[in-house]
PDB file of N, CA and C in Angstrom:
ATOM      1  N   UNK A   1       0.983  20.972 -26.657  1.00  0.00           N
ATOM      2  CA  UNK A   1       0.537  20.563 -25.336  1.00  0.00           C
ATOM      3  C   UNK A   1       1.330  19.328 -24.908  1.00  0.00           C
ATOM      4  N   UNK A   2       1.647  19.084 -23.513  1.00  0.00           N
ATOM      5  CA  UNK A   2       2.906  18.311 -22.936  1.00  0.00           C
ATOM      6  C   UNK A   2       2.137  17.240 -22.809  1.00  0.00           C
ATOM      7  N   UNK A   3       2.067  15.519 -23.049  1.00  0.00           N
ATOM      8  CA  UNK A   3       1.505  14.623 -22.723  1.00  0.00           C
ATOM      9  C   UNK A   3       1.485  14.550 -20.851  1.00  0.00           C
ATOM     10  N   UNK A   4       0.919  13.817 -20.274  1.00  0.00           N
ATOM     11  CA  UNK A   4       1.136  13.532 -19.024  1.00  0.00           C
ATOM     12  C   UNK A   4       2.245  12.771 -18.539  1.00  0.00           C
ATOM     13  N   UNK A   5       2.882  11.973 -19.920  1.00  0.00           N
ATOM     14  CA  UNK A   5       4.413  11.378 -19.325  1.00  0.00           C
ATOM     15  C   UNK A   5       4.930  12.120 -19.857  1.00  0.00           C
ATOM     16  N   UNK A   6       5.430  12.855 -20.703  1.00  0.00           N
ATOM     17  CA  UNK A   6       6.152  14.009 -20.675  1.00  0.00           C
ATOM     18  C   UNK A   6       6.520  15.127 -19.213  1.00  0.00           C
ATOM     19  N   UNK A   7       5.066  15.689 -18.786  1.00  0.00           N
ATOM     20  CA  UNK A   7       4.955  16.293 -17.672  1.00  0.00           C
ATOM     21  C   UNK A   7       5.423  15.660 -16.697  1.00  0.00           C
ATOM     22  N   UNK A   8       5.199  14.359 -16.236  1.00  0.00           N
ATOM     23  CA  UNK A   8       5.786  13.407 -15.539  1.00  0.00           C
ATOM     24  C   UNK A   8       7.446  13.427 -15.456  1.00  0.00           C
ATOM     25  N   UNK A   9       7.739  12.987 -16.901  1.00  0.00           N
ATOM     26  CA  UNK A   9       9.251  12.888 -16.540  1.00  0.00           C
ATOM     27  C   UNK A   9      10.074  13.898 -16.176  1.00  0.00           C
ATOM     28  N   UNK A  10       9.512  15.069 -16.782  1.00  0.00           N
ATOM     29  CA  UNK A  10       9.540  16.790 -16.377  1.00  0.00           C
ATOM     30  C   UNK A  10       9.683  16.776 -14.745  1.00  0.00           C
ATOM     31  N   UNK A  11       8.976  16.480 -13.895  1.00  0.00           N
ATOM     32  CA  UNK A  11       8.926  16.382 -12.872  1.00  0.00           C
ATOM     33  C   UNK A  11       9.870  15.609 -11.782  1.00  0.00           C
ATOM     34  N   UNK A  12       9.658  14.584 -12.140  1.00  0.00           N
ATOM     35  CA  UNK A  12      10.577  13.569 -11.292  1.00  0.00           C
ATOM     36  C   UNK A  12      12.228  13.776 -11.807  1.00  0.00           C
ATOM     37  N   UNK A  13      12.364  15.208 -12.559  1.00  0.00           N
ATOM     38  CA  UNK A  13      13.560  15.929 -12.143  1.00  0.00           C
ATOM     39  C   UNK A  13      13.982  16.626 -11.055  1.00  0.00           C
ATOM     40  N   UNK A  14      13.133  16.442 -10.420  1.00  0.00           N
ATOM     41  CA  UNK A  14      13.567  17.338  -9.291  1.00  0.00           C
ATOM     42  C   UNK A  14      13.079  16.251  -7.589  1.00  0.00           C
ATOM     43  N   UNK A  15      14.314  16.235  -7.372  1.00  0.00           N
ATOM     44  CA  UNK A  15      14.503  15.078  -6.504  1.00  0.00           C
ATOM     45  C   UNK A  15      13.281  15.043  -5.355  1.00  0.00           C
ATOM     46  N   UNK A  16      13.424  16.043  -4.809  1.00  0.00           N
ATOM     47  CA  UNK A  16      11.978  15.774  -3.500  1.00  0.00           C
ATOM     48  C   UNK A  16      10.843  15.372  -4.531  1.00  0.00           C
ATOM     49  N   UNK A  17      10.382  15.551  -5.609  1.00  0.00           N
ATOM     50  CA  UNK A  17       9.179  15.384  -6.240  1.00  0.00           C
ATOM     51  C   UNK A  17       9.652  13.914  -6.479  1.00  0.00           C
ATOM     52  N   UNK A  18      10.760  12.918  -6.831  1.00  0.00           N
ATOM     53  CA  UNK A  18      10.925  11.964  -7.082  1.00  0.00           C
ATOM     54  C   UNK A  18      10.570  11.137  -5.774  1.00  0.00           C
ATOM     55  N   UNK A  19      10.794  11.957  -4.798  1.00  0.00           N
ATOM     56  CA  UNK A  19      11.633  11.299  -3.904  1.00  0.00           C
ATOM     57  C   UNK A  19       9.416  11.161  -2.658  1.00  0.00           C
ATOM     58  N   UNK A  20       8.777  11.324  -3.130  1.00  0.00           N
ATOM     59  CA  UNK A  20       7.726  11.768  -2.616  1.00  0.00           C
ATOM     60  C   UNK A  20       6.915  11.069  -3.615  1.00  0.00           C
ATOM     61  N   UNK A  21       7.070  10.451  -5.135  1.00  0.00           N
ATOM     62  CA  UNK A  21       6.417  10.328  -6.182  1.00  0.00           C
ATOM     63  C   UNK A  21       6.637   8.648  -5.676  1.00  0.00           C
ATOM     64  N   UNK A  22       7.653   7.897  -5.374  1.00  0.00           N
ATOM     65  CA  UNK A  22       8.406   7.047  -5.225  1.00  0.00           C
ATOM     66  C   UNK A  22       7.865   6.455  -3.755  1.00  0.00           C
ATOM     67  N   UNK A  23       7.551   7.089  -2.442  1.00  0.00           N
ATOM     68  CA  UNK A  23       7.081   6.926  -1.943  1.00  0.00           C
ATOM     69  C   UNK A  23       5.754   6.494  -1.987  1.00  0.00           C
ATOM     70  N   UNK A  24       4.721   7.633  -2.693  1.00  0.00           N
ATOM     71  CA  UNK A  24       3.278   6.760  -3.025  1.00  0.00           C
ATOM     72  C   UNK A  24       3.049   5.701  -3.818  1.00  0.00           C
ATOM     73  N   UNK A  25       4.113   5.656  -5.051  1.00  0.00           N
ATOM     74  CA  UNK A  25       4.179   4.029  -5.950  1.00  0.00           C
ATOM     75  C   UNK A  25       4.272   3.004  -4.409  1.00  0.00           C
ATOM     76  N   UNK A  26       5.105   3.244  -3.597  1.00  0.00           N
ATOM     77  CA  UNK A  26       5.129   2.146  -2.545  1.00  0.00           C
ATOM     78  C   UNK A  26       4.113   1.707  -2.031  1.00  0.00           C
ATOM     79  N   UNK A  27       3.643   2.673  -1.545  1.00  0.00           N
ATOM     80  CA  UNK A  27       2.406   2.728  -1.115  1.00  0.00           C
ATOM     81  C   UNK A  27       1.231   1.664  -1.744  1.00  0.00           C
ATOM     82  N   UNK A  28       0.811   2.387  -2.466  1.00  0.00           N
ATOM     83  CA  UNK A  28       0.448   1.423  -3.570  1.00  0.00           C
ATOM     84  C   UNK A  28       0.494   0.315  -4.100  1.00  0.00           C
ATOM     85  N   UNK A  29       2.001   0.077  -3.966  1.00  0.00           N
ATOM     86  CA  UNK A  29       2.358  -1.600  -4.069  1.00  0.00           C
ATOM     87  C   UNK A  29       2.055  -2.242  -2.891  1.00  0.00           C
ATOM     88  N   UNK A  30       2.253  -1.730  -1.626  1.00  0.00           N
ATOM     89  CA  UNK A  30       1.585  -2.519  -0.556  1.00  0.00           C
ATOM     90  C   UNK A  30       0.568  -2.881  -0.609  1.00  0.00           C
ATOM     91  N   UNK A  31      -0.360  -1.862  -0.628  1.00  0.00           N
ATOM     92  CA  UNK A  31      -1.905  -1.954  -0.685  1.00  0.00           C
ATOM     93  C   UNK A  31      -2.435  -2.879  -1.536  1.00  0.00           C
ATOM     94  N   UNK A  32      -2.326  -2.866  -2.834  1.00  0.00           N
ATOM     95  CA  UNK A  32      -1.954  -3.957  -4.035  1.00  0.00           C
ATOM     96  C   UNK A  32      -1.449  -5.096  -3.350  1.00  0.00           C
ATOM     97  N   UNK A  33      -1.017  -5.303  -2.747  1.00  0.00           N
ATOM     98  CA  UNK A  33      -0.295  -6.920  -2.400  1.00  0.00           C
ATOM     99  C   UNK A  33      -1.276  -7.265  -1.253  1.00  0.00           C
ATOM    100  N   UNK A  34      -1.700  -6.089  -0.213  1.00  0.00           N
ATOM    101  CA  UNK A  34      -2.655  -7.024   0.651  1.00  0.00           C
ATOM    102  C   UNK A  34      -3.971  -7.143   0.218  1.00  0.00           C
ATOM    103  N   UNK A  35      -4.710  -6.440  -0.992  1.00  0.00           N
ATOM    104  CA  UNK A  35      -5.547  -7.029  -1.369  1.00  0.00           C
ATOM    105  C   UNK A  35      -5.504  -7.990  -2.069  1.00  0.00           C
ATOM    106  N   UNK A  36      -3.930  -8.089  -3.099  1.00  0.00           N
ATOM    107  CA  UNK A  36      -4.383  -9.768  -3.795  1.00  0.00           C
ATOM    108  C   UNK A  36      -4.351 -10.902  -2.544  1.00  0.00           C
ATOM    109  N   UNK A  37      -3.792 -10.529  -1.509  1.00  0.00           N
ATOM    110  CA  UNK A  37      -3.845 -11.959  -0.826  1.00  0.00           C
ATOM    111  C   UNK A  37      -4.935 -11.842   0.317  1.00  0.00           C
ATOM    112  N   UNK A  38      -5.373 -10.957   0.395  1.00  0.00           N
ATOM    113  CA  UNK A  38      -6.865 -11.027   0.514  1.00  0.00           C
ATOM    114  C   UNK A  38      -7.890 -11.512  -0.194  1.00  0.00           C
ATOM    115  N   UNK A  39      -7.889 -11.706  -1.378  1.00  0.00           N
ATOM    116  CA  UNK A  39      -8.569 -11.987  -1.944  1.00  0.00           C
ATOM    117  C   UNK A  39      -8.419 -13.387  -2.489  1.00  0.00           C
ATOM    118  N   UNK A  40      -7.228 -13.898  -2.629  1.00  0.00           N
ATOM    119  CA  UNK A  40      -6.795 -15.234  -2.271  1.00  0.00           C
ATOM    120  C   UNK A  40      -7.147 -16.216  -1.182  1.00  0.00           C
ATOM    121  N   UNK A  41      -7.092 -15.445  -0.661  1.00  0.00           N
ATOM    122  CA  UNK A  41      -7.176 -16.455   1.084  1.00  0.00           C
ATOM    123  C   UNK A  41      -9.116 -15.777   1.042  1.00  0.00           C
ATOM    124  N   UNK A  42      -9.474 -15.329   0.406  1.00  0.00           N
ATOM    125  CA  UNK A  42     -11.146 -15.698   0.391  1.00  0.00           C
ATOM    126  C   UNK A  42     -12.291 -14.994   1.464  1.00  0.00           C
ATOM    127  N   UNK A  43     -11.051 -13.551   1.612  1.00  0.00           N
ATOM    128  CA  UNK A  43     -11.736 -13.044   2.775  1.00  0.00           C
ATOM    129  C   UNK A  43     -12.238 -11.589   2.429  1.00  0.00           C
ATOM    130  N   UNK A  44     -13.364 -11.595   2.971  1.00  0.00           N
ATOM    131  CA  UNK A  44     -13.543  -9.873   3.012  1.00  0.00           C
ATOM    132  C   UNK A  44     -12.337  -9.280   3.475  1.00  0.00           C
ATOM    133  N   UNK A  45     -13.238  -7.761   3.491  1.00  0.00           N
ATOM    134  CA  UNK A  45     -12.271  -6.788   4.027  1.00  0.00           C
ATOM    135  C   UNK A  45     -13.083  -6.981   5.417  1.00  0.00           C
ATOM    136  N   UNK A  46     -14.056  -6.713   5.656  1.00  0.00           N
ATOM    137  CA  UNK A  46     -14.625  -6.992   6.954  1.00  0.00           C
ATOM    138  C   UNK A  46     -13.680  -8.229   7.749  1.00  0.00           C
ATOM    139  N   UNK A  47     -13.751  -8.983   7.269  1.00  0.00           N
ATOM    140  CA  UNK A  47     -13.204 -10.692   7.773  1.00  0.00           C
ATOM    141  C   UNK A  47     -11.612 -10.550   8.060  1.00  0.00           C
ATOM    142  N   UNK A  48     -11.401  -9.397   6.806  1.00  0.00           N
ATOM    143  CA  UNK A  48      -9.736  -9.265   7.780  1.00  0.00           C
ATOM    144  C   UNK A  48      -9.863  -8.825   8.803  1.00  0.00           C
ATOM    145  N   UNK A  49      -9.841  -7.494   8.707  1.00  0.00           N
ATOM    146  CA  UNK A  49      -9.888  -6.692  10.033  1.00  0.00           C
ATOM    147  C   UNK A  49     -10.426  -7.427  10.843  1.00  0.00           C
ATOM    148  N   UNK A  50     -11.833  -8.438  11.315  1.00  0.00           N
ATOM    149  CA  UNK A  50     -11.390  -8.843  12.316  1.00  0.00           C
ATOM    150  C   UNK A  50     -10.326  -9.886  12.799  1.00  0.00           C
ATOM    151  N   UNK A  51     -10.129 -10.504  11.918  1.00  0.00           N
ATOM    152  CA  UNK A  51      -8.580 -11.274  12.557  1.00  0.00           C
ATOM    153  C   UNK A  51      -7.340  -9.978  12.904  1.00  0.00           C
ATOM    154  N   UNK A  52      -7.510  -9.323  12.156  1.00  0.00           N
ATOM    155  CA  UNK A  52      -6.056  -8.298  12.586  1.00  0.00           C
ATOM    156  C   UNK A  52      -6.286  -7.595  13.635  1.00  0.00           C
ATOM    157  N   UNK A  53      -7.835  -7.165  13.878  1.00  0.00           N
ATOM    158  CA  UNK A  53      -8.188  -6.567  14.697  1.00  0.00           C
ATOM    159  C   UNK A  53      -7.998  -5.033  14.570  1.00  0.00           C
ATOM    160  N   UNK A  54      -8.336  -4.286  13.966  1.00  0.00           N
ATOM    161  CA  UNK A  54      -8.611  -3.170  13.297  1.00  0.00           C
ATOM    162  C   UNK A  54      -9.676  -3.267  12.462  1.00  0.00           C
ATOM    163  N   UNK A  55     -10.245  -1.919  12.403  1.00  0.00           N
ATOM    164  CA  UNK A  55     -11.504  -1.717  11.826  1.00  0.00           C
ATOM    165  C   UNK A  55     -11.704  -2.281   9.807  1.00  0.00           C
ATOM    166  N   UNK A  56     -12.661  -2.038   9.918  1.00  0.00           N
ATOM    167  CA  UNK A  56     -12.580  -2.576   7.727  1.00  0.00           C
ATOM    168  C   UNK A  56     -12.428  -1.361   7.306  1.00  0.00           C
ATOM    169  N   UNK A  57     -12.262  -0.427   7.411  1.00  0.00           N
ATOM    170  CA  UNK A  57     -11.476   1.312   6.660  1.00  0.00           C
ATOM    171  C   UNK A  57     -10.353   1.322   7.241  1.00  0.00           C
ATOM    172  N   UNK A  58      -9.743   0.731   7.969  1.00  0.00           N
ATOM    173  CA  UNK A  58      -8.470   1.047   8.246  1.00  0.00           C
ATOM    174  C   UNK A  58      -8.279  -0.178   6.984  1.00  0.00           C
ATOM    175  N   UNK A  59      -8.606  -1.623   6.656  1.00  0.00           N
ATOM    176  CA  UNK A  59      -8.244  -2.383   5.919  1.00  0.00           C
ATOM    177  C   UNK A  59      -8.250  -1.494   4.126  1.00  0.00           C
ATOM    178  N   UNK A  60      -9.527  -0.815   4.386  1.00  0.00           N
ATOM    179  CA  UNK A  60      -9.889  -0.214   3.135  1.00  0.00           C
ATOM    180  C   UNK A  60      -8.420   0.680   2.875  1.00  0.00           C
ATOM    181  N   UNK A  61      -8.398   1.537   3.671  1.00  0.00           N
ATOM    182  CA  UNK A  61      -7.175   2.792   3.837  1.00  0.00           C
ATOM    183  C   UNK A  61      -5.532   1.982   3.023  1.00  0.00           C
ATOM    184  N   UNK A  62      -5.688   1.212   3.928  1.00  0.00           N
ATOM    185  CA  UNK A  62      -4.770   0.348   3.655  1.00  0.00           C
ATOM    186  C   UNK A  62      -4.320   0.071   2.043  1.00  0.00           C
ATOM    187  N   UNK A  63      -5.519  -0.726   1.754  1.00  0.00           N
ATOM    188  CA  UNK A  63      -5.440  -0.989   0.043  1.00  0.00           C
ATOM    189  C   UNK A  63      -5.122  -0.315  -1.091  1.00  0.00           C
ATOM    190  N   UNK A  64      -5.905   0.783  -0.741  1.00  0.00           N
ATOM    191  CA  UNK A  64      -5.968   1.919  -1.507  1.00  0.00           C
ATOM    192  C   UNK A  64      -5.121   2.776  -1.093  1.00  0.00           C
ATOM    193  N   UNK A  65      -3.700   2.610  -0.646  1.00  0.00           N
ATOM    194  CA  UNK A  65      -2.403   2.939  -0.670  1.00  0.00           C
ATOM    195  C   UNK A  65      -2.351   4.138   0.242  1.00  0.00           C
ATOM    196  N   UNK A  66      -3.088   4.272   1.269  1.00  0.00           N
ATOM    197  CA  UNK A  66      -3.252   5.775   2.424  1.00  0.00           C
ATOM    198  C   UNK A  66      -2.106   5.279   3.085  1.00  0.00           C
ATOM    199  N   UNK A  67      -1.420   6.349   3.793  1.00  0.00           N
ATOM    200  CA  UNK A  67      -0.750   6.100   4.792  1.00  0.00           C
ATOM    201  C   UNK A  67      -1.223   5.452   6.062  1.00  0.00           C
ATOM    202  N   UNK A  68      -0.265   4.805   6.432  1.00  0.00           N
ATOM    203  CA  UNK A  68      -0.877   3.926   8.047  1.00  0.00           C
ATOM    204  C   UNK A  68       0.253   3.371   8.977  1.00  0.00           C
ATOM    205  N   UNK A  69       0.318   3.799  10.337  1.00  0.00           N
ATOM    206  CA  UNK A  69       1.243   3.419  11.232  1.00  0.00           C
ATOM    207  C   UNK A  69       1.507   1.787  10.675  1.00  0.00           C
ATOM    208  N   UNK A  70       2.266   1.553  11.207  1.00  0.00           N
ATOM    209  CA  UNK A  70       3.359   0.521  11.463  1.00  0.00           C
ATOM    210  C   UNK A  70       2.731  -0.504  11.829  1.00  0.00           C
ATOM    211  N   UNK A  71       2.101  -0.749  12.909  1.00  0.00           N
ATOM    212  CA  UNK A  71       1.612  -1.853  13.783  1.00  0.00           C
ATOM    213  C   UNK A  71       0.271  -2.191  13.134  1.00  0.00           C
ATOM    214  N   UNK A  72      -0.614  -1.169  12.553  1.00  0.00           N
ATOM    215  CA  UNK A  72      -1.513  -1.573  11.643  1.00  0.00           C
ATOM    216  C   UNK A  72      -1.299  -2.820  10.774  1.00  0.00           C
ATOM    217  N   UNK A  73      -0.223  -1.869   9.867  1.00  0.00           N
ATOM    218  CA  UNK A  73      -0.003  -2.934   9.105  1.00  0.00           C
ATOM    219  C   UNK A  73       0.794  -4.210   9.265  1.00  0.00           C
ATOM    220  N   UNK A  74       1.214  -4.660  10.278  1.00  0.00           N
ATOM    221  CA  UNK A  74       2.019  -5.956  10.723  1.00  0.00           C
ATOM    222  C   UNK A  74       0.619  -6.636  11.000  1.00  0.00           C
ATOM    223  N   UNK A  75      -0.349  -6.423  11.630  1.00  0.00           N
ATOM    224  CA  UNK A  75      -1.952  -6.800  12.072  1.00  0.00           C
ATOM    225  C   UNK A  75      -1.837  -7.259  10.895  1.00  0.00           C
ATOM    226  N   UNK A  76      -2.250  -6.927   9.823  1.00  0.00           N
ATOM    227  CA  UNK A  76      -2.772  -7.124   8.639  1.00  0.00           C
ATOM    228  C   UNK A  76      -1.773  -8.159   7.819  1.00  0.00           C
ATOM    229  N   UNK A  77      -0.943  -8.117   7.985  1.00  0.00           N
ATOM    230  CA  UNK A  77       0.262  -8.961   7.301  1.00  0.00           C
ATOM    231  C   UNK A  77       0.331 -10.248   7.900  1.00  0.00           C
ATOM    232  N   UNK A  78       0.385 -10.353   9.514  1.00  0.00           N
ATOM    233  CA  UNK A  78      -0.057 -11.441  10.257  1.00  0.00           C
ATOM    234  C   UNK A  78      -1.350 -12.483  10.155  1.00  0.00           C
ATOM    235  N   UNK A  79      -2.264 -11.326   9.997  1.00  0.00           N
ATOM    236  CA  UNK A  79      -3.616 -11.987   9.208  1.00  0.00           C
ATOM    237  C   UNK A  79      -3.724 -12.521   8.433  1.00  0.00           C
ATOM    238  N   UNK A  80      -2.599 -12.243   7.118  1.00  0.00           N
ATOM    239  CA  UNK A  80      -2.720 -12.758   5.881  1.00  0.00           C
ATOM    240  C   UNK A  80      -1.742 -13.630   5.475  1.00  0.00           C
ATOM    241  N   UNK A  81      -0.232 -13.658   6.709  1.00  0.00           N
ATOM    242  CA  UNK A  81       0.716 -14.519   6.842  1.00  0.00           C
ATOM    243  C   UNK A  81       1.405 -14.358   5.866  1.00  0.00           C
ATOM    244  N   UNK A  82       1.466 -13.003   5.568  1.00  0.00           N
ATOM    245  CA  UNK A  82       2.473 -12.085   4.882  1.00  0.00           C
ATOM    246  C   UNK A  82       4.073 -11.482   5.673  1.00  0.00           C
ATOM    247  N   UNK A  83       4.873 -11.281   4.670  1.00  0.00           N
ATOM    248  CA  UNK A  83       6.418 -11.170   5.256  1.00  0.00           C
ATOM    249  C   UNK A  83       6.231  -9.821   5.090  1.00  0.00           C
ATOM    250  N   UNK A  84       6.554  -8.661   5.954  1.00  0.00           N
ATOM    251  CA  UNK A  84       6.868  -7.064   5.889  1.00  0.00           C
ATOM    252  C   UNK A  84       8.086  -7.389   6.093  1.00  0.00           C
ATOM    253  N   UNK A  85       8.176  -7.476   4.443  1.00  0.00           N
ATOM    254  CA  UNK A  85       9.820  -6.985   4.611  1.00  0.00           C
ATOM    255  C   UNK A  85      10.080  -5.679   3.756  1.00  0.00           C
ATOM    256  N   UNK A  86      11.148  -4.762   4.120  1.00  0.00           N
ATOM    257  CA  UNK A  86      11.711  -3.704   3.292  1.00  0.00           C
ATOM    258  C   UNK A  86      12.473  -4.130   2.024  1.00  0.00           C
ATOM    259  N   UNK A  87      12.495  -3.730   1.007  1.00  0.00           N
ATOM    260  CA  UNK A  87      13.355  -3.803  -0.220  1.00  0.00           C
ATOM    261  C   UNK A  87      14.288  -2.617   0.241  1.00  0.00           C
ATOM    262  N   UNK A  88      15.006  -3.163   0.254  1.00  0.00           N
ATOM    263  CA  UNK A  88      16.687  -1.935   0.303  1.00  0.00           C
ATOM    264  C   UNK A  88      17.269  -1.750  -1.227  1.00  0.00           C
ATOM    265  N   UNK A  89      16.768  -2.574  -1.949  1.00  0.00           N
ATOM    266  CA  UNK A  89      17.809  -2.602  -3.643  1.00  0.00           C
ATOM    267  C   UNK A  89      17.568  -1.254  -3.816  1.00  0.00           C
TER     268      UNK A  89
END
């Protein structure tokens, strides 16, 4: 029986599956970064959203690495006086 990183590395042979696998790690790392500094700066999720002005499930969505337009998340980055920047490396 194949471990799950086995199956894994099995997988992310084949480029769209990398290339889609790579995308949700991002994801993820965003979401991950606006909750630690949410949680730094001492705020709910309620308490963001209203400074960003979007609802607290769009904040939730957010965290927990869902997809979300663009302008959402600049709201939220502004709120938290966070840099959206792209990694190109």
């Amino acid at each position: 029986m194949k471990t799950f990183k086995a199956h894994l590395h099995e997988k992310l042979e084949d480029g769209e599956f990398r290339d889609l696998f790579e995308e949700e790690r991002e994801l993820l790392r965003i979401g991950l970064r606006v909750a630690e500094a949410r949680t730094k700066s001492g705020l709910s999720q309620r308490e963001l959203a209203r400074r960003a002005n979007i609802t607290q499930q769009q904040v939730s969505r957010i965290e927990n690495g869902s997809n979300c337009n663009l302008a959402t998340l600049l709201r939220v980055c502004r709120a938290l006086n966070l840099a959206c920047v792209v990694n190109n490396a």
